[in-house]
C-alpha atoms as a PDB file:
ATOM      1  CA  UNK A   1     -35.708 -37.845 -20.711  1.00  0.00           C
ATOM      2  CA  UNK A   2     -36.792 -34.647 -22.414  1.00  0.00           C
ATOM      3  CA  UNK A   3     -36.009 -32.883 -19.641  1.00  0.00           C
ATOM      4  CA  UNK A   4     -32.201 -33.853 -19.110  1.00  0.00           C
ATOM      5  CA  UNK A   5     -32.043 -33.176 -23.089  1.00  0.00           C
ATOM      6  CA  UNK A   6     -32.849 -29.286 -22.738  1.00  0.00           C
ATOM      7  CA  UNK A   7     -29.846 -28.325 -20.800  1.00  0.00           C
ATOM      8  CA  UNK A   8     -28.044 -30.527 -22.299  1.00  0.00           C
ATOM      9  CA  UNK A   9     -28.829 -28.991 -25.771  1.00  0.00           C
ATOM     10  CA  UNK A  10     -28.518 -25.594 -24.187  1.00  0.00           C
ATOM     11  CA  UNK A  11     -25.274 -26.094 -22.606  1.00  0.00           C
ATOM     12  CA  UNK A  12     -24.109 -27.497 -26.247  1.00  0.00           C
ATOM     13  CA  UNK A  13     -25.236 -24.183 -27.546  1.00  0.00           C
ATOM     14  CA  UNK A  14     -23.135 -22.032 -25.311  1.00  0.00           C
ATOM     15  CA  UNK A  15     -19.953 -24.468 -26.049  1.00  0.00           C
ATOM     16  CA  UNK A  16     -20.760 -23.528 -29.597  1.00  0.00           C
ATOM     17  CA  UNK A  17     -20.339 -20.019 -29.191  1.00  0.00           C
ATOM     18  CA  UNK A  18     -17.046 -18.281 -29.839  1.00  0.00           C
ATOM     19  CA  UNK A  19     -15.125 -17.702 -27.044  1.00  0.00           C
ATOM     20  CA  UNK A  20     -14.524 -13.973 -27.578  1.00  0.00           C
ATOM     21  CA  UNK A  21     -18.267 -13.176 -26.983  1.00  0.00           C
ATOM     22  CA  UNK A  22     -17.893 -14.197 -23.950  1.00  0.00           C
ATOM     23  CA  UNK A  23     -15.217 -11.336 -22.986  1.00  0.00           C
ATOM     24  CA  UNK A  24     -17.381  -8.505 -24.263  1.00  0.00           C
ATOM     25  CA  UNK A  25     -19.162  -7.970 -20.885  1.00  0.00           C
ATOM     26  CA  UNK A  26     -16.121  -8.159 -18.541  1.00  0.00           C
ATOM     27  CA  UNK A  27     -14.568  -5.828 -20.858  1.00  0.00           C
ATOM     28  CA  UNK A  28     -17.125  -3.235 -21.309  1.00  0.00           C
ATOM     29  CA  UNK A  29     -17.632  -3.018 -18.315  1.00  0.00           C
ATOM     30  CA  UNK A  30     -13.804  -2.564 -17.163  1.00  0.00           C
ATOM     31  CA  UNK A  31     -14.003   0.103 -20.162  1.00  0.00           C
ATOM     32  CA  UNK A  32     -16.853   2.107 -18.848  1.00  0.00           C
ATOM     33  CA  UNK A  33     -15.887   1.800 -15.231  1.00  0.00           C
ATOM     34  CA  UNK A  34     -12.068   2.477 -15.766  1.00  0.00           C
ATOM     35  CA  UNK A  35     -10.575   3.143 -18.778  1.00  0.00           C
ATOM     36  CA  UNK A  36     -13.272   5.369 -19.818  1.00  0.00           C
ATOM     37  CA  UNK A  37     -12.168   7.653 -16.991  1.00  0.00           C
ATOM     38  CA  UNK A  38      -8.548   7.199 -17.334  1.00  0.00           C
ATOM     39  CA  UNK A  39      -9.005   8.185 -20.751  1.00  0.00           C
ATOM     40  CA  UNK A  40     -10.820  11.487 -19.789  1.00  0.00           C
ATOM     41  CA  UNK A  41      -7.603  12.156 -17.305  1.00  0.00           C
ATOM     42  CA  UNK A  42      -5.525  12.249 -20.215  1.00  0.00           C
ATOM     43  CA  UNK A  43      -7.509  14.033 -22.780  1.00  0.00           C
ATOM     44  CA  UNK A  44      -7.991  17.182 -20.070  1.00  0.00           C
ATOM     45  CA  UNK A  45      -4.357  16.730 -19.098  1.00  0.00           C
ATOM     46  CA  UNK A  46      -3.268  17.101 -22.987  1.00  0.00           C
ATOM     47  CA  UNK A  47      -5.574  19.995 -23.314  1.00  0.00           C
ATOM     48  CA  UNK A  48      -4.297  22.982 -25.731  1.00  0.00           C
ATOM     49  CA  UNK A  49      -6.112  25.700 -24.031  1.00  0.00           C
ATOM     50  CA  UNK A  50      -2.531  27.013 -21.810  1.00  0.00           C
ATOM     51  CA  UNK A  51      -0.303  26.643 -25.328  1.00  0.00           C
ATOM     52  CA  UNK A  52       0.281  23.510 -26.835  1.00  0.00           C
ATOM     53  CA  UNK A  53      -0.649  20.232 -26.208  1.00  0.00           C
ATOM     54  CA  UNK A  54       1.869  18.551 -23.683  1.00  0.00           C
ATOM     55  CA  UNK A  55       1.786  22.506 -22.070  1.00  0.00           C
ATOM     56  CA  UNK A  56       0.397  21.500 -19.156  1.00  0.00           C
ATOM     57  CA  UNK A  57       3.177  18.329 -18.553  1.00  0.00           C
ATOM     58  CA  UNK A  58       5.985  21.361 -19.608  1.00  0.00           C
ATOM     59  CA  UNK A  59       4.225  23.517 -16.672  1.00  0.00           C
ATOM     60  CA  UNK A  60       4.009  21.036 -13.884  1.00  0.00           C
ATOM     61  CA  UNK A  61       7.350  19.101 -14.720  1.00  0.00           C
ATOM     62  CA  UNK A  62       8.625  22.856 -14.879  1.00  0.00           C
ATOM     63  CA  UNK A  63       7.408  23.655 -11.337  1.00  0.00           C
ATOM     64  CA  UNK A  64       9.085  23.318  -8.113  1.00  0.00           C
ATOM     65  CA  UNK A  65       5.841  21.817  -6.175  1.00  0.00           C
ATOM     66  CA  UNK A  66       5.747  19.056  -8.195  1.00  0.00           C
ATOM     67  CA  UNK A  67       9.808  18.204  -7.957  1.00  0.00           C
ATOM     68  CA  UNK A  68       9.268  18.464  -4.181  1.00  0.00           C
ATOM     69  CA  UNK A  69       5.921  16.803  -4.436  1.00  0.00           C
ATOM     70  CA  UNK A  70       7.855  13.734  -6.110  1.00  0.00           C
ATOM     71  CA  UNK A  71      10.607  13.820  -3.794  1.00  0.00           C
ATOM     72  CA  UNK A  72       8.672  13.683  -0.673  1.00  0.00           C
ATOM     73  CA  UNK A  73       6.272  10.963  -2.342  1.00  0.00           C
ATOM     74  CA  UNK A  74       9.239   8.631  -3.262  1.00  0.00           C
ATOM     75  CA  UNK A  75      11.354   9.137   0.147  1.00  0.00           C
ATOM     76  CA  UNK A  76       8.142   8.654   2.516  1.00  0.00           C
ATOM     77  CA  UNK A  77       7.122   5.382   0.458  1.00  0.00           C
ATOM     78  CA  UNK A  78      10.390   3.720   0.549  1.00  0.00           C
ATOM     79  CA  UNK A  79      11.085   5.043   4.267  1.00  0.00           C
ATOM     80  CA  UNK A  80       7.850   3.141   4.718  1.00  0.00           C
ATOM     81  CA  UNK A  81       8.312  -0.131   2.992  1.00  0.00           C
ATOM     82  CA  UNK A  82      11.940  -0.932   4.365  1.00  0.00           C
ATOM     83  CA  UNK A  83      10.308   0.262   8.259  1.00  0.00           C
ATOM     84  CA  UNK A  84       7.255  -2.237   7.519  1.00  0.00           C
ATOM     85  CA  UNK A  85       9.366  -5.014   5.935  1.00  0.00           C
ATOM     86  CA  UNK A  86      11.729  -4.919   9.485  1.00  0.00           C
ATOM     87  CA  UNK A  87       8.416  -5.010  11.200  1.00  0.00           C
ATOM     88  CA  UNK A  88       6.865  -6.898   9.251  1.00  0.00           C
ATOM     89  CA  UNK A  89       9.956  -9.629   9.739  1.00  0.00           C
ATOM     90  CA  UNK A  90      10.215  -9.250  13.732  1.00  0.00           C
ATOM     91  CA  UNK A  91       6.615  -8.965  14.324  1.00  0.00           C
ATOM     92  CA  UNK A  92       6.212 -12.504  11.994  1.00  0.00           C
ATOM     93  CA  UNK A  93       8.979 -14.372  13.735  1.00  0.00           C
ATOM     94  CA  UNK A  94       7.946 -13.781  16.997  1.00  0.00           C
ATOM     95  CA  UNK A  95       4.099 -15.073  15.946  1.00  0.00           C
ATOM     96  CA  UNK A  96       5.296 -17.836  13.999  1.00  0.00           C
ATOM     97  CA  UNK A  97       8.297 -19.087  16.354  1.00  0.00           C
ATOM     98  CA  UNK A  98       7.872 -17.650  19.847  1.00  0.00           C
ATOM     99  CA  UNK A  99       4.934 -19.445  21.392  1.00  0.00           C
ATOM    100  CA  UNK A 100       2.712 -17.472  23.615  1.00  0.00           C
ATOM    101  CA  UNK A 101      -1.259 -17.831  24.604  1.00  0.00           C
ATOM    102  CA  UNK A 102      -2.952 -16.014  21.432  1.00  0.00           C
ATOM    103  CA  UNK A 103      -0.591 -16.420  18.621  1.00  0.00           C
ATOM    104  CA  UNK A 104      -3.011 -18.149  16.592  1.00  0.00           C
ATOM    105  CA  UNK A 105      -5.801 -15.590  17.733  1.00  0.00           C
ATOM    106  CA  UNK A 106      -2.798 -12.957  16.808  1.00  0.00           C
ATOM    107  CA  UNK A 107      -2.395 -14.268  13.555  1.00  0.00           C
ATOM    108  CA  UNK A 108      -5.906 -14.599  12.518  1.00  0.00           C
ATOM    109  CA  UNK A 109      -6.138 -10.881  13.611  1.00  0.00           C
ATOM    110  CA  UNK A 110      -4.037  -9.691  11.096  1.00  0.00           C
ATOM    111  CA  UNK A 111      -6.615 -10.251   8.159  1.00  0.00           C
ATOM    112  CA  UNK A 112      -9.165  -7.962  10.045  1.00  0.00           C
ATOM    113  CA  UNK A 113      -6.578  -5.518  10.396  1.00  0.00           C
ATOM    114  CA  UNK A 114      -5.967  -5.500   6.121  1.00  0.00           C
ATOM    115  CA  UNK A 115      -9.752  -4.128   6.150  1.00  0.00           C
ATOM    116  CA  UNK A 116      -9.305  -0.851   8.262  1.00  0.00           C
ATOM    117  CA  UNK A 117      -9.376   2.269   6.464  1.00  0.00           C
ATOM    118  CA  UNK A 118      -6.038   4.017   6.695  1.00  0.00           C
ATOM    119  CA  UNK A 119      -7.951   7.304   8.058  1.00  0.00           C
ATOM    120  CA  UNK A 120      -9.150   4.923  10.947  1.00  0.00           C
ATOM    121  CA  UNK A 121      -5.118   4.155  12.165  1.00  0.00           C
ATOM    122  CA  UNK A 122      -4.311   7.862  11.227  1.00  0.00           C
ATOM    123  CA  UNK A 123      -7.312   9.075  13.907  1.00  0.00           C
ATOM    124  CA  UNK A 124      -5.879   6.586  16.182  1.00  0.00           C
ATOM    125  CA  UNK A 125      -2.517   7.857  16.372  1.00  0.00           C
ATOM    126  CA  UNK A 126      -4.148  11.294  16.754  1.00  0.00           C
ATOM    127  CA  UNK A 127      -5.659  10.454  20.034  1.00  0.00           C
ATOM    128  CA  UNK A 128      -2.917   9.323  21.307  1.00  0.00           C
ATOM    129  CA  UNK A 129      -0.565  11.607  19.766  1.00  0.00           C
ATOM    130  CA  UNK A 130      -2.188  14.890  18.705  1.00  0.00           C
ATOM    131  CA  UNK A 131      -1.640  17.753  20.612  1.00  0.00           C
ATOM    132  CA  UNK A 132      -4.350  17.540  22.954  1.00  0.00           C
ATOM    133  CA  UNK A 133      -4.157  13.422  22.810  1.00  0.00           C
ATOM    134  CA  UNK A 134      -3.491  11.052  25.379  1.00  0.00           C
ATOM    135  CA  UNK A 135       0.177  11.338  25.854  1.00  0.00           C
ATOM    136  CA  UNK A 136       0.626  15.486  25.966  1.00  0.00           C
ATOM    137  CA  UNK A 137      -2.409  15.013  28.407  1.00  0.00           C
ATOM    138  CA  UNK A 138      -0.460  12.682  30.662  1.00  0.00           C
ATOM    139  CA  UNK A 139       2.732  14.471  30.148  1.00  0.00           C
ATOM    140  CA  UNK A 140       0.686  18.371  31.052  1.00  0.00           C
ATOM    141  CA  UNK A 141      -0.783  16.167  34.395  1.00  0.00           C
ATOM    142  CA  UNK A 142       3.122  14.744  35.153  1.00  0.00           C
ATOM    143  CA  UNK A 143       5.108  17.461  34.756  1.00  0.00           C
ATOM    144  CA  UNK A 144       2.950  20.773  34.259  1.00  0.00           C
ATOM    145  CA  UNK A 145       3.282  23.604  31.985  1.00  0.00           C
ATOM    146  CA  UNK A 146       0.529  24.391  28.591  1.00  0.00           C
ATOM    147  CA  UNK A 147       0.986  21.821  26.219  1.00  0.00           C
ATOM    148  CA  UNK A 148       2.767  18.456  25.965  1.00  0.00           C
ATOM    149  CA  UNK A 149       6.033  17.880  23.752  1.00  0.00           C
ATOM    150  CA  UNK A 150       4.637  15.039  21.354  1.00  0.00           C
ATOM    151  CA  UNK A 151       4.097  17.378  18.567  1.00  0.00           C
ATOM    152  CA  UNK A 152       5.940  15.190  15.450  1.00  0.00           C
ATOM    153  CA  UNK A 153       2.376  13.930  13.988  1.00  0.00           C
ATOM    154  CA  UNK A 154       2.152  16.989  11.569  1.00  0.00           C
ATOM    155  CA  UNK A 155       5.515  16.628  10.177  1.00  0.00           C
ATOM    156  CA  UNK A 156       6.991  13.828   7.362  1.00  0.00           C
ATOM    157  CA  UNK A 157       8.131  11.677  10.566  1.00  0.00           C
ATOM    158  CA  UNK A 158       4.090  11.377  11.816  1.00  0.00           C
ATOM    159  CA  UNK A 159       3.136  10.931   8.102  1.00  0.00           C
ATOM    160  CA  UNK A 160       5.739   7.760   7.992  1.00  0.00           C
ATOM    161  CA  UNK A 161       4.550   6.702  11.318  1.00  0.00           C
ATOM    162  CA  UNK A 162       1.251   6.464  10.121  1.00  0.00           C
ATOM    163  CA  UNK A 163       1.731   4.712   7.103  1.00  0.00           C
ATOM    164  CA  UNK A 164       4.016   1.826   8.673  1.00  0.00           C
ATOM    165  CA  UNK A 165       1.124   1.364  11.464  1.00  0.00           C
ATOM    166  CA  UNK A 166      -0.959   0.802   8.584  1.00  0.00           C
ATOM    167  CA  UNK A 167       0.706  -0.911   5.794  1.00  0.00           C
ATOM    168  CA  UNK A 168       3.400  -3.711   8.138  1.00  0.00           C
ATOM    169  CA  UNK A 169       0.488  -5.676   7.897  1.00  0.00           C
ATOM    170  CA  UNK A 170       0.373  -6.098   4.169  1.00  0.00           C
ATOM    171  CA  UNK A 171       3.839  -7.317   4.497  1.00  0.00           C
ATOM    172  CA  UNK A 172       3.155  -9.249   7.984  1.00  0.00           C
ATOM    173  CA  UNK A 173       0.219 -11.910   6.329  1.00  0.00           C
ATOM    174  CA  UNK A 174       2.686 -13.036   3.182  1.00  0.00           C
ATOM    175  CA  UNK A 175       5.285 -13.827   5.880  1.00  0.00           C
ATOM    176  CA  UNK A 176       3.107 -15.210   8.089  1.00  0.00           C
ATOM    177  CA  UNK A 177       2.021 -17.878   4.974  1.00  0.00           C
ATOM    178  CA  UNK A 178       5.932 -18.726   3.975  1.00  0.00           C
ATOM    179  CA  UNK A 179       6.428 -19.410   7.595  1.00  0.00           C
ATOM    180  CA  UNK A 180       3.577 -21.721   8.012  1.00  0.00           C
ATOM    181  CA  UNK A 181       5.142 -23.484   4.759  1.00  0.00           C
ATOM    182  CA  UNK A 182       8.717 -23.754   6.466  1.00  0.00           C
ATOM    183  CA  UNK A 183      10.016 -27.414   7.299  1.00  0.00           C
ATOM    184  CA  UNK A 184      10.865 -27.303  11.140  1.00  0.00           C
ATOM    185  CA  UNK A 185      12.909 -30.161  10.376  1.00  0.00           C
ATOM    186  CA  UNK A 186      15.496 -27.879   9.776  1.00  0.00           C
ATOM    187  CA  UNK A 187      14.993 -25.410  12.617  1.00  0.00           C
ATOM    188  CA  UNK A 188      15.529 -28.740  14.954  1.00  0.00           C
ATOM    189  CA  UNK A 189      18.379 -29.558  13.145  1.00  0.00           C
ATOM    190  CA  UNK A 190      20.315 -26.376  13.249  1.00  0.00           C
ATOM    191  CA  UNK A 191      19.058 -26.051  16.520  1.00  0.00           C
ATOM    192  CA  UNK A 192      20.584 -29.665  17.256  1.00  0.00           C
ATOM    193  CA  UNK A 193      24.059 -28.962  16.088  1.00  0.00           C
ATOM    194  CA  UNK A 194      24.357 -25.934  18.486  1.00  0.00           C
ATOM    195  CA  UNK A 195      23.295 -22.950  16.215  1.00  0.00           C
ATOM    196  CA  UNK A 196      22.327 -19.321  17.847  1.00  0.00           C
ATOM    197  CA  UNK A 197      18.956 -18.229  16.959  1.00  0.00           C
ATOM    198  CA  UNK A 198      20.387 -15.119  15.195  1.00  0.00           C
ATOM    199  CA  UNK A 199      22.752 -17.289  12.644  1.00  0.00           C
ATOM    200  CA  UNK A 200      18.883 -19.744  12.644  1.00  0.00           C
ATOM    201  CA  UNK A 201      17.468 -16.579  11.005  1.00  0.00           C
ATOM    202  CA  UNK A 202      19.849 -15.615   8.871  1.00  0.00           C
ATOM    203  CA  UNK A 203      20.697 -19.054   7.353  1.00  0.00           C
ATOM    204  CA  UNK A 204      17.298 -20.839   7.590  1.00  0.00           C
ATOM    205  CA  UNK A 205      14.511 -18.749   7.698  1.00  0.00           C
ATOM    206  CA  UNK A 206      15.697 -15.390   6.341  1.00  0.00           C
ATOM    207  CA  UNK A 207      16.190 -17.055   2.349  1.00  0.00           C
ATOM    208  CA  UNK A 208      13.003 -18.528   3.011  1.00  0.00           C
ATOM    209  CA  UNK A 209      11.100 -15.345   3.572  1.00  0.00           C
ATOM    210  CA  UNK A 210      12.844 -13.334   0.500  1.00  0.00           C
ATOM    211  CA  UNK A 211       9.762 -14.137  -2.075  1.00  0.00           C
ATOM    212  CA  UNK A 212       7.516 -13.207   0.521  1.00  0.00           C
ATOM    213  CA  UNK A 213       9.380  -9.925   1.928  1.00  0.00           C
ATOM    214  CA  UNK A 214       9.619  -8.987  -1.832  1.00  0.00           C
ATOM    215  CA  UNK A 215       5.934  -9.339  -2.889  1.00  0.00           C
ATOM    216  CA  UNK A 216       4.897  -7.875   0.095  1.00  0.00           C
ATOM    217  CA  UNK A 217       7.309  -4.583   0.025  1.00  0.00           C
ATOM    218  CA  UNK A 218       6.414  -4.602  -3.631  1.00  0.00           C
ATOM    219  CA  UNK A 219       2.823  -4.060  -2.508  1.00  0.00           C
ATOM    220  CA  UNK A 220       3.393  -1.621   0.001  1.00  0.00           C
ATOM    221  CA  UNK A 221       5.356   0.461  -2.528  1.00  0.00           C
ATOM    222  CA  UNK A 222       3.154   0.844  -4.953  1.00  0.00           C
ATOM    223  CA  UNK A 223       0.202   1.548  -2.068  1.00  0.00           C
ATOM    224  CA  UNK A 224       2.411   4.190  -0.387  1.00  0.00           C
ATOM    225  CA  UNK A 225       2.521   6.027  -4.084  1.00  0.00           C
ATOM    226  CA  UNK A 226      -1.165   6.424  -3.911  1.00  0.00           C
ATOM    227  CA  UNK A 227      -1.829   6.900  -0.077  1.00  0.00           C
ATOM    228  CA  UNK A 228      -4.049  10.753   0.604  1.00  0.00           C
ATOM    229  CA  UNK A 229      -5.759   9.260   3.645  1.00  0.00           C
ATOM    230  CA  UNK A 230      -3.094   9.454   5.785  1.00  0.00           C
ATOM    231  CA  UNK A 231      -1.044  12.181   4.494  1.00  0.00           C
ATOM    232  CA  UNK A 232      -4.457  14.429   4.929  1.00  0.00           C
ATOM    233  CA  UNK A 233      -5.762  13.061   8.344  1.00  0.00           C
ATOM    234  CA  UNK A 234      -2.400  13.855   9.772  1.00  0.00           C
ATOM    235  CA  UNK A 235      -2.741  17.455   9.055  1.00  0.00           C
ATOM    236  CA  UNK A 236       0.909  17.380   8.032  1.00  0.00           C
ATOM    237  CA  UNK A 237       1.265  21.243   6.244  1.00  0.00           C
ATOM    238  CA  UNK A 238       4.512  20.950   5.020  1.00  0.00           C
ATOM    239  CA  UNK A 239       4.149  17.562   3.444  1.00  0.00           C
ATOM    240  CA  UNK A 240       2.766  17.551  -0.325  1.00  0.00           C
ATOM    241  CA  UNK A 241       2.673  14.291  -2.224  1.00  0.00           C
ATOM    242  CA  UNK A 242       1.422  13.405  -5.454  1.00  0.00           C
ATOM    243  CA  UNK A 243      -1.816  12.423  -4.718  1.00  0.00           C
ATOM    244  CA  UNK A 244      -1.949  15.727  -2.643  1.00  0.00           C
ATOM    245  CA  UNK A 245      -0.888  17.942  -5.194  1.00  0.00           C
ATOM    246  CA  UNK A 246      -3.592  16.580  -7.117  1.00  0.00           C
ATOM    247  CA  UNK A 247      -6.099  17.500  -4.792  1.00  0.00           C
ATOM    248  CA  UNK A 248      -4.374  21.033  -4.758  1.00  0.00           C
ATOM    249  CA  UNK A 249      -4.619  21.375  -7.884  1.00  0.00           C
ATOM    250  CA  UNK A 250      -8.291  20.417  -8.731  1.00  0.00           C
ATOM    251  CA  UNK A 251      -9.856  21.351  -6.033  1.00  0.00           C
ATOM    252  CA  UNK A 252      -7.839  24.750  -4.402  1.00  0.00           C
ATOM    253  CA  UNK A 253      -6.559  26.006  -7.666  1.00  0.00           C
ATOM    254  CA  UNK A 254      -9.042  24.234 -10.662  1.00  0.00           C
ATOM    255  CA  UNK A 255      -6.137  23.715 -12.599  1.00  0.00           C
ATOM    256  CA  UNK A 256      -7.373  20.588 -14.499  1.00  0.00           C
ATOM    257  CA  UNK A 257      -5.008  19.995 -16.809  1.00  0.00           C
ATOM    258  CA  UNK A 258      -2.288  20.889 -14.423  1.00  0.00           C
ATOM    259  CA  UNK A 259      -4.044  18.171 -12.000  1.00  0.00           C
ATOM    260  CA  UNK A 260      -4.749  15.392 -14.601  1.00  0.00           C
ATOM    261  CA  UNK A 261      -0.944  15.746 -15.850  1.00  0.00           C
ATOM    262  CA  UNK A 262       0.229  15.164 -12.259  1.00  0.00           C
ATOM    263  CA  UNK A 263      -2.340  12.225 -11.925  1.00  0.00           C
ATOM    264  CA  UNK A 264      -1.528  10.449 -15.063  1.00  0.00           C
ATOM    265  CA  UNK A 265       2.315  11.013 -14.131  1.00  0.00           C
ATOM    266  CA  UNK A 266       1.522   9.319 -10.892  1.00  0.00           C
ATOM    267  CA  UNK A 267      -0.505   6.396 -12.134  1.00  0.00           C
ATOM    268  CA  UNK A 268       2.403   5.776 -14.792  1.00  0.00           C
ATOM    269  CA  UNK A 269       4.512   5.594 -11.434  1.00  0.00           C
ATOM    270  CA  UNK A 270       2.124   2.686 -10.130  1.00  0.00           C
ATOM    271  CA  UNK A 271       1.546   0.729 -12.991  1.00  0.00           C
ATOM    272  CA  UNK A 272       5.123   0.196 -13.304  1.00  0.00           C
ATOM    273  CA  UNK A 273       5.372  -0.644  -9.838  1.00  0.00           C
ATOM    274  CA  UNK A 274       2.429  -2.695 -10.017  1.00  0.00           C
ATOM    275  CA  UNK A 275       4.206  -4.472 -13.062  1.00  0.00           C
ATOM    276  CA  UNK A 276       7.188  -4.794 -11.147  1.00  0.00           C
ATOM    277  CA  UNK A 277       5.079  -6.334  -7.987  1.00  0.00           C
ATOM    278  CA  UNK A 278       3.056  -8.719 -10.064  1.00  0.00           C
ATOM    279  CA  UNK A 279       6.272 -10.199 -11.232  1.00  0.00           C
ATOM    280  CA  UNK A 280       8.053 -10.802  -7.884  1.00  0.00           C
ATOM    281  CA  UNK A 281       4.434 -12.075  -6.543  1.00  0.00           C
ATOM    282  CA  UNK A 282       4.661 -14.717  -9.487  1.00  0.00           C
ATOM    283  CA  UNK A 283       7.968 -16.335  -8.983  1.00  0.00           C
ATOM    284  CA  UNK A 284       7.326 -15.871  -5.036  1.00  0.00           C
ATOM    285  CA  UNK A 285       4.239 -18.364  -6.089  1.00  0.00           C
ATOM    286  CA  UNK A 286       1.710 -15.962  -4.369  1.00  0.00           C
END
């Protein structure tokens, strides 16, 4: 009896206490972790030393490395959401409604995929399509001469390559889930009154998979914003993103101020994204 009446008393005490004690941990530690180091970002990137406070946002914004820098970083990560949402879609139909031994086993491969480092696909394509990677080396053995013609990895094309390899999947599991959730009722009954499987997939299962396509291109975005992995793996020279530019600018130049500006510029980028994704995710119910 006295027993029972100890936690019972105890858990009473804990009820008792007001609820906002409870979020000082979580949130001191998110402060320390995070926004203790955001915070530093900014402070350095609003340092006067270079003329003025916001100086160092005049010099970058003023610059043509970072204009190109912003270009290239916007153009590769909406080349590579709309190329992973159209393989995202094709590679989740044919799973979902195509049956063939190993869909499931297909299917359920897709989660292992979402834990690969994106350096890990990028070394991949390299061996296969570096210059001295499997297909120059079986081009040099076919047809002779010094060095193969698959030579694209190190430009903006291999870079996009690389980063649909690695991101369709993001968009492939969502789709996978709002198929799963379709009623094949109506599949057998447009199939039943003589439909095409074309006019099935626009009319049927194409407005089904909007929420899904938009939560998971939303996701892609904002992940192609930040991607470095990829962009520095492929050796691509001629392609400078944001992240990239920070790196430059730390690290090649120590320019800190010039870096954190371009850093805090590109996390504004995300967290607007991110907004924007967290939105579509909620009315897609994911």
């Amino acid at each position: 009896m006295g027993e029972t009446a100890v936690p019972a008393a105890s858990a009473a005490a804990r009820s008792r206490l007001p609820r906002g004690l409870w979020a000082l941990p979580p949130v001191a530690v998110l402060a320390l972790v995070f926004l203790y180091p955001l915070a530093l970002v900014v402070r350095e990137s609003l340092s006067p030393e270079h003329g003025g406070a916001f100086s160092a946002y005049g010099a970058v914004f003023a610059s043509r490395s970072f204009r190109e820098a912003l270009g290239t970083t916007v153009w590769l990560a909406a080349g590579a959401t709309v190329g992973c949402l159209v393989l995202g879609f094709v590679l989740a139909l044919v799973i979902a409604f195509v049956p063939f031994p190993g869909a499931r086993a297909v299917a359920k491969s897709v989660d292992v995929f979402l834990s690969f480092p994106s350096f890990l696909i990028t070394l991949a394509l390299l061996f296969v399509y570096g210059s001295v990677g499997l297909a120059n080396g079986l081009w040099t053995d076919a047809f002779g001469g010094a060095e193969g013609p698959f030579r694209f990895l190190a430009t903006p094309w291999g870079v996009l390559l690389a980063e649909i390899t690695y991101f369709t999947p993001f968009v492939l599991r969502p789709l996978l889930g709002a198929f799963s959730q379709l009623d094949t009722a109506q599949l057998e009954a447009a199939f039943s009154l003589g439909a095409r499987p074309a006019r099935i997939v626009r009319r049927v299962i194409l407005p089904e998979a909007l929420p899904a396509l938009a939560a998971g291109g939303s996701l892609v975005l904002v992940m192609c914003l930040n991607e470095f992995g990829i962009v520095l793996f492929t050796g691509a020279k001629g392609v400078t993103t944001l992240p990239m530019l920070v790196y430059g600018k730390a690290i090649l130049e120590a320019d800190y101020p010039a870096a954190c500006a371009v850093a805090v510029v590109n996390v504004a980028v995300s967290v607007g994204l991110f907004g924007l994704y967290r939105v579509v995710s909620k009315r897609a119910g994911a």
